[in-house]
Each structure stands twice: as C-alpha cells, then as structure tokens.
Protein backbone atom coordinates (compact mmCIF):
# COMPACT_ATOMS: atom_id res chain seq x y z
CA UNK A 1 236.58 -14.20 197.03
CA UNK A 2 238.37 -17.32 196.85
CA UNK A 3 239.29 -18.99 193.70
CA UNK A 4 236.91 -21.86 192.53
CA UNK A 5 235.57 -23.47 189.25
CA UNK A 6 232.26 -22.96 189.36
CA UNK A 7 231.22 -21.87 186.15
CA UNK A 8 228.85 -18.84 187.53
CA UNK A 9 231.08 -15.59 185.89
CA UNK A 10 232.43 -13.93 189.10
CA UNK A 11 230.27 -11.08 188.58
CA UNK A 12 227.12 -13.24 189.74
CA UNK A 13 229.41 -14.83 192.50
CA UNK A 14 230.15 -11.29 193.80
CA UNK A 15 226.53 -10.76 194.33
CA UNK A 16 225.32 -14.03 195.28
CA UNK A 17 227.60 -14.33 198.07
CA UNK A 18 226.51 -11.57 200.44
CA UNK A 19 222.86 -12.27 199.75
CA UNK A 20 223.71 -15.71 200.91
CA UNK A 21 225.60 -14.53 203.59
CA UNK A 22 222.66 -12.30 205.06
CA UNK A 23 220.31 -15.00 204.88
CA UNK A 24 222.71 -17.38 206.84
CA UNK A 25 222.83 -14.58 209.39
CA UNK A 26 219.42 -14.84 209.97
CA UNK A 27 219.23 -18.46 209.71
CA UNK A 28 221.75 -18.94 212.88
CA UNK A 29 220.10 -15.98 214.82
CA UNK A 30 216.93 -17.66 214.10
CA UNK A 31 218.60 -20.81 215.59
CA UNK A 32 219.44 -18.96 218.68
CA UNK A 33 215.28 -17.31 219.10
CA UNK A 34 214.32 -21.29 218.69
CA UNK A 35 217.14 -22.44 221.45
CA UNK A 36 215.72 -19.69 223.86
CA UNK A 37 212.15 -20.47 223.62
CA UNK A 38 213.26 -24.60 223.67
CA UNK A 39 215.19 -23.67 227.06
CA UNK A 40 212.70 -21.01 228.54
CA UNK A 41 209.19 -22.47 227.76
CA UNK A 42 206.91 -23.11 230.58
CA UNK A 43 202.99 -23.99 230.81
CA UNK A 44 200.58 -26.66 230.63
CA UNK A 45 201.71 -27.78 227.23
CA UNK A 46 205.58 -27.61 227.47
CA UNK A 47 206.81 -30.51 226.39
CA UNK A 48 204.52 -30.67 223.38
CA UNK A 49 206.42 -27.78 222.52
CA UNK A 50 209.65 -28.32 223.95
CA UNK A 51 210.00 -31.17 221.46
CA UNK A 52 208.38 -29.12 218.51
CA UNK A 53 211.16 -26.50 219.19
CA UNK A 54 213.76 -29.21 218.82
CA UNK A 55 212.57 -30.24 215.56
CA UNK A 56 211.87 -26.52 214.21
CA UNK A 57 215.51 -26.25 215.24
CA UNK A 58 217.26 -29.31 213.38
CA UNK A 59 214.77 -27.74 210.26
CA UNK A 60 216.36 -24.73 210.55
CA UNK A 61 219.80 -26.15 210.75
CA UNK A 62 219.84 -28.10 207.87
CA UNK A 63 218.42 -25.20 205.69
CA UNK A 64 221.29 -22.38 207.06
CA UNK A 65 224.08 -25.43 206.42
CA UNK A 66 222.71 -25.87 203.12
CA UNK A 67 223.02 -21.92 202.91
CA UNK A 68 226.84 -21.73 204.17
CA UNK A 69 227.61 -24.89 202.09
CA UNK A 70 226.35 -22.75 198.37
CA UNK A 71 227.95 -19.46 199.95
CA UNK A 72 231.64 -21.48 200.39
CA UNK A 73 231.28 -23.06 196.92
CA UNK A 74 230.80 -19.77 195.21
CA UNK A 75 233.83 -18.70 197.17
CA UNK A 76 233.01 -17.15 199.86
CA UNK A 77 233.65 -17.46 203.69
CA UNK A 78 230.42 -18.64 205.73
CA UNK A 79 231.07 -16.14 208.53
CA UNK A 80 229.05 -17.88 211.18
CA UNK A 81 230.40 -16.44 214.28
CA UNK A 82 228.12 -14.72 217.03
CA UNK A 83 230.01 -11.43 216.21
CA UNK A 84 228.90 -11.63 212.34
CA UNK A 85 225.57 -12.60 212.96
CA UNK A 86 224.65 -9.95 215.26
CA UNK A 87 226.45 -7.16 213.31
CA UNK A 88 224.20 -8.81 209.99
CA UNK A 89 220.86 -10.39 211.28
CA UNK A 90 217.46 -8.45 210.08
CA UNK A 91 215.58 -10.35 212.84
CA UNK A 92 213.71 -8.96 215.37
CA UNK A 93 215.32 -9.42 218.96
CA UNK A 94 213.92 -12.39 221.07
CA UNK A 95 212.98 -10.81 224.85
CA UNK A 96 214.91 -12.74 227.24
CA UNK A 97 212.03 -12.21 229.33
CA UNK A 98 209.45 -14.87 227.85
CA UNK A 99 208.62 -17.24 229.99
CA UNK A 100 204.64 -18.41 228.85
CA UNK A 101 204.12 -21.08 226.34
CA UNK A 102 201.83 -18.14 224.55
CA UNK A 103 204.50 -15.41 224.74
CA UNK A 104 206.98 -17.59 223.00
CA UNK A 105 204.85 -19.24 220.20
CA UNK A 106 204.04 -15.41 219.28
CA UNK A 107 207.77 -14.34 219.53
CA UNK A 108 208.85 -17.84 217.61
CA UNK A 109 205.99 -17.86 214.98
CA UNK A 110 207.19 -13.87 214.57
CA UNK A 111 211.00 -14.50 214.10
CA UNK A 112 209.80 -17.30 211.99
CA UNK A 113 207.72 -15.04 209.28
CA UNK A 114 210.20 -12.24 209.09
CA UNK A 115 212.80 -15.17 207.82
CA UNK A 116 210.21 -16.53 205.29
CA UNK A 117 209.98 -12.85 203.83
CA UNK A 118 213.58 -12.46 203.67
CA UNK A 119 213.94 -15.65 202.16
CA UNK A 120 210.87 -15.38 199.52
CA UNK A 121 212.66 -11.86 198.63
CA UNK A 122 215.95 -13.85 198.16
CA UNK A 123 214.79 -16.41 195.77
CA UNK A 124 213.69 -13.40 193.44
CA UNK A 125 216.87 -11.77 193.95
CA UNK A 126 218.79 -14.80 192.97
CA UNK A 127 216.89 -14.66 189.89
CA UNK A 128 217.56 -11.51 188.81
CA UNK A 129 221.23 -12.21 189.87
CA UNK A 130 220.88 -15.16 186.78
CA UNK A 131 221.90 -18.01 189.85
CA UNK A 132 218.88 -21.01 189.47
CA UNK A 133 220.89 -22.69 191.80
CA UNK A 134 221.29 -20.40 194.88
CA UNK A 135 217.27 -19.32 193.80
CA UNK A 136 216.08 -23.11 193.92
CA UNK A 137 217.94 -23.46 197.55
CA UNK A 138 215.97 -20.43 198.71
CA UNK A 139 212.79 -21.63 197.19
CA UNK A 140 213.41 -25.09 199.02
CA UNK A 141 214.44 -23.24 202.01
CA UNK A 142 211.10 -21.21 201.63
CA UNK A 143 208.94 -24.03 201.80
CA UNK A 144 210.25 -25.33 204.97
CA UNK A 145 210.24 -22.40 207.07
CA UNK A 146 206.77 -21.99 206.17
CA UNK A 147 205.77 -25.20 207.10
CA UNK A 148 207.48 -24.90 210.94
CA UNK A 149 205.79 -21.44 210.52
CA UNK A 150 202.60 -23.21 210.31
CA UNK A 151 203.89 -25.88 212.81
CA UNK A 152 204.86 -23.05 215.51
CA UNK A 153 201.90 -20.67 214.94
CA UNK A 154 199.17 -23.45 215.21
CA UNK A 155 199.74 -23.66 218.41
CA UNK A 156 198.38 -20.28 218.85
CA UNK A 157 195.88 -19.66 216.61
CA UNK A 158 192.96 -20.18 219.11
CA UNK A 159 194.26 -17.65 221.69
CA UNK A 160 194.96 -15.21 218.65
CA UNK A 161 191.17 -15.66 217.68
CA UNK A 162 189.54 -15.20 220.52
CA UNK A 163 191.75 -12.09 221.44
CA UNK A 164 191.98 -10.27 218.25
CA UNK A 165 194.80 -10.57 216.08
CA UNK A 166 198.60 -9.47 216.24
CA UNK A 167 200.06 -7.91 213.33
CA UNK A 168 203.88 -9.65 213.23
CA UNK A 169 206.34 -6.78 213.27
CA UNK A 170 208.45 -6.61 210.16
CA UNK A 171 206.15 -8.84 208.04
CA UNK A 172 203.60 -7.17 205.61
C-alpha cells in the first residue's frame, strides 16, 4: 500500500482496497459486455439501442472511475489492465455469438444485475469495514446501475412475458 494521509487507520485501508479493487474489475469487464452488444446488435430496433448502449456505457464509466479514483486515494493501485480484470471479474462471460437485439438485452440486462448484487453486497461490506465513504460511493454506484438495469431490461420485458420468464444466472 502506498503511503497517504487519509485518516482511515490502515487496517480499514487494507480491506477496503481489494473490495474496491474487485468491484472495479467488474465495472471494466462490464464495460467490455456493453461495448460488445453496442458493436454486435442487429434488428429492427438497433439504433434505439445502439445509442442506449452508449449511454449505459459512459454510466458505467463514470461509476468504475469513481471506483479506481477512492481505491488510489486509500493507497492502492487501480489495476485496470485486461490481464487483472479477467484474472478478478465475477461476471458472467458475454457469448461472442449474440447477434439479436433480444439475445443481447438478456445477456446485457444479466451482466447488469449480477454487478448490482455485487455492488449492493459491497456497500454493506464497507460498512462493516467502518469506511462511510467507500459505502456511500457504492450506494451511489448502486443506484445507477439499477436504473440502466431498468433502462436495458425494459426493452425486453414484453418478449420475457409472453415467453415465460428467465431466471438471470448468478442473481438470486
């Protein structure tokens, strides 16, 4: 750990920084699932969500910076590589075989829920850990991957109704 003033004891720091670091992990392999669908995406409503995918992304973005940013003033190194977030990501893997607007908003919306668990069990964890500060960024974190949740998975809703619905792996 590097050597900084912040006033959390270094015992908190210790165990604050690799929760952060996990959730960053998923954050930027979450960034790559959105970049694939944005890319891959084909149908009758495509750009509807080809654009919706863009601005799930910059979400996203802003939330996993904000997530490196706390990690690095705790004193840790954001280890954002492709290498690091493949050895540490809890996400499902995104098929490079999607191709159907349907396929994708069920693969997205899935990716998308198993990050809002991880993150709702991070905020507690942060508590427990005595950091309000790293807790608060998760709960603010929380509340925006829920809404692109919603924002991604409304788009499917209908075809999940009439066909019965899909449990999402890795989400209780």
């Amino acid at each position: 750990m590097l050597p900084v003033k912040n006033d959390l004891p270094e015992s908190v720091r210790d165990q604050v920084i690799p929760l952060l670091q996990a959730r960053l992990a998923d954050g930027l392999d979450l960034l790559r699932h959105i970049k694939q669908a944005h890319w891959n995406v084909k149908g009758p409503n495509f750009i509807a969500l080809h654009k919706l995918f863009d601005k799930v992304y910059e979400e996203i973005e802003e939330g996993a910076d904000l997530v490196a940013e706390r990690l690095v003033q705790l004193g840790g190194i954001a280890e954002g590589t492709s290498q690091s977030v493949a050895k540490r990501t809890s996400l499902p893997e995104y098929s490079l075989k999607l191709v159907d607007s349907k396929e994708h908003i069920e693969a997205l919306s899935n990716s998308l829920a198993v990050y809002a668990k991880a993150v709702r069990k991070a905020i507690d964890q942060a508590d427990e850990m005595k950091d309000a500060g790293t807790s608060d960024l998760f709960t603010q974190l929380s509340r925006d991957v829920d809404k692109n949740l919603w924002m991604v998975e409304s788009h499917g809703i209908l075809e999940r109704r009439e066909g019965g619905s899909k449990s999402v792996k890795g989400v209780a």
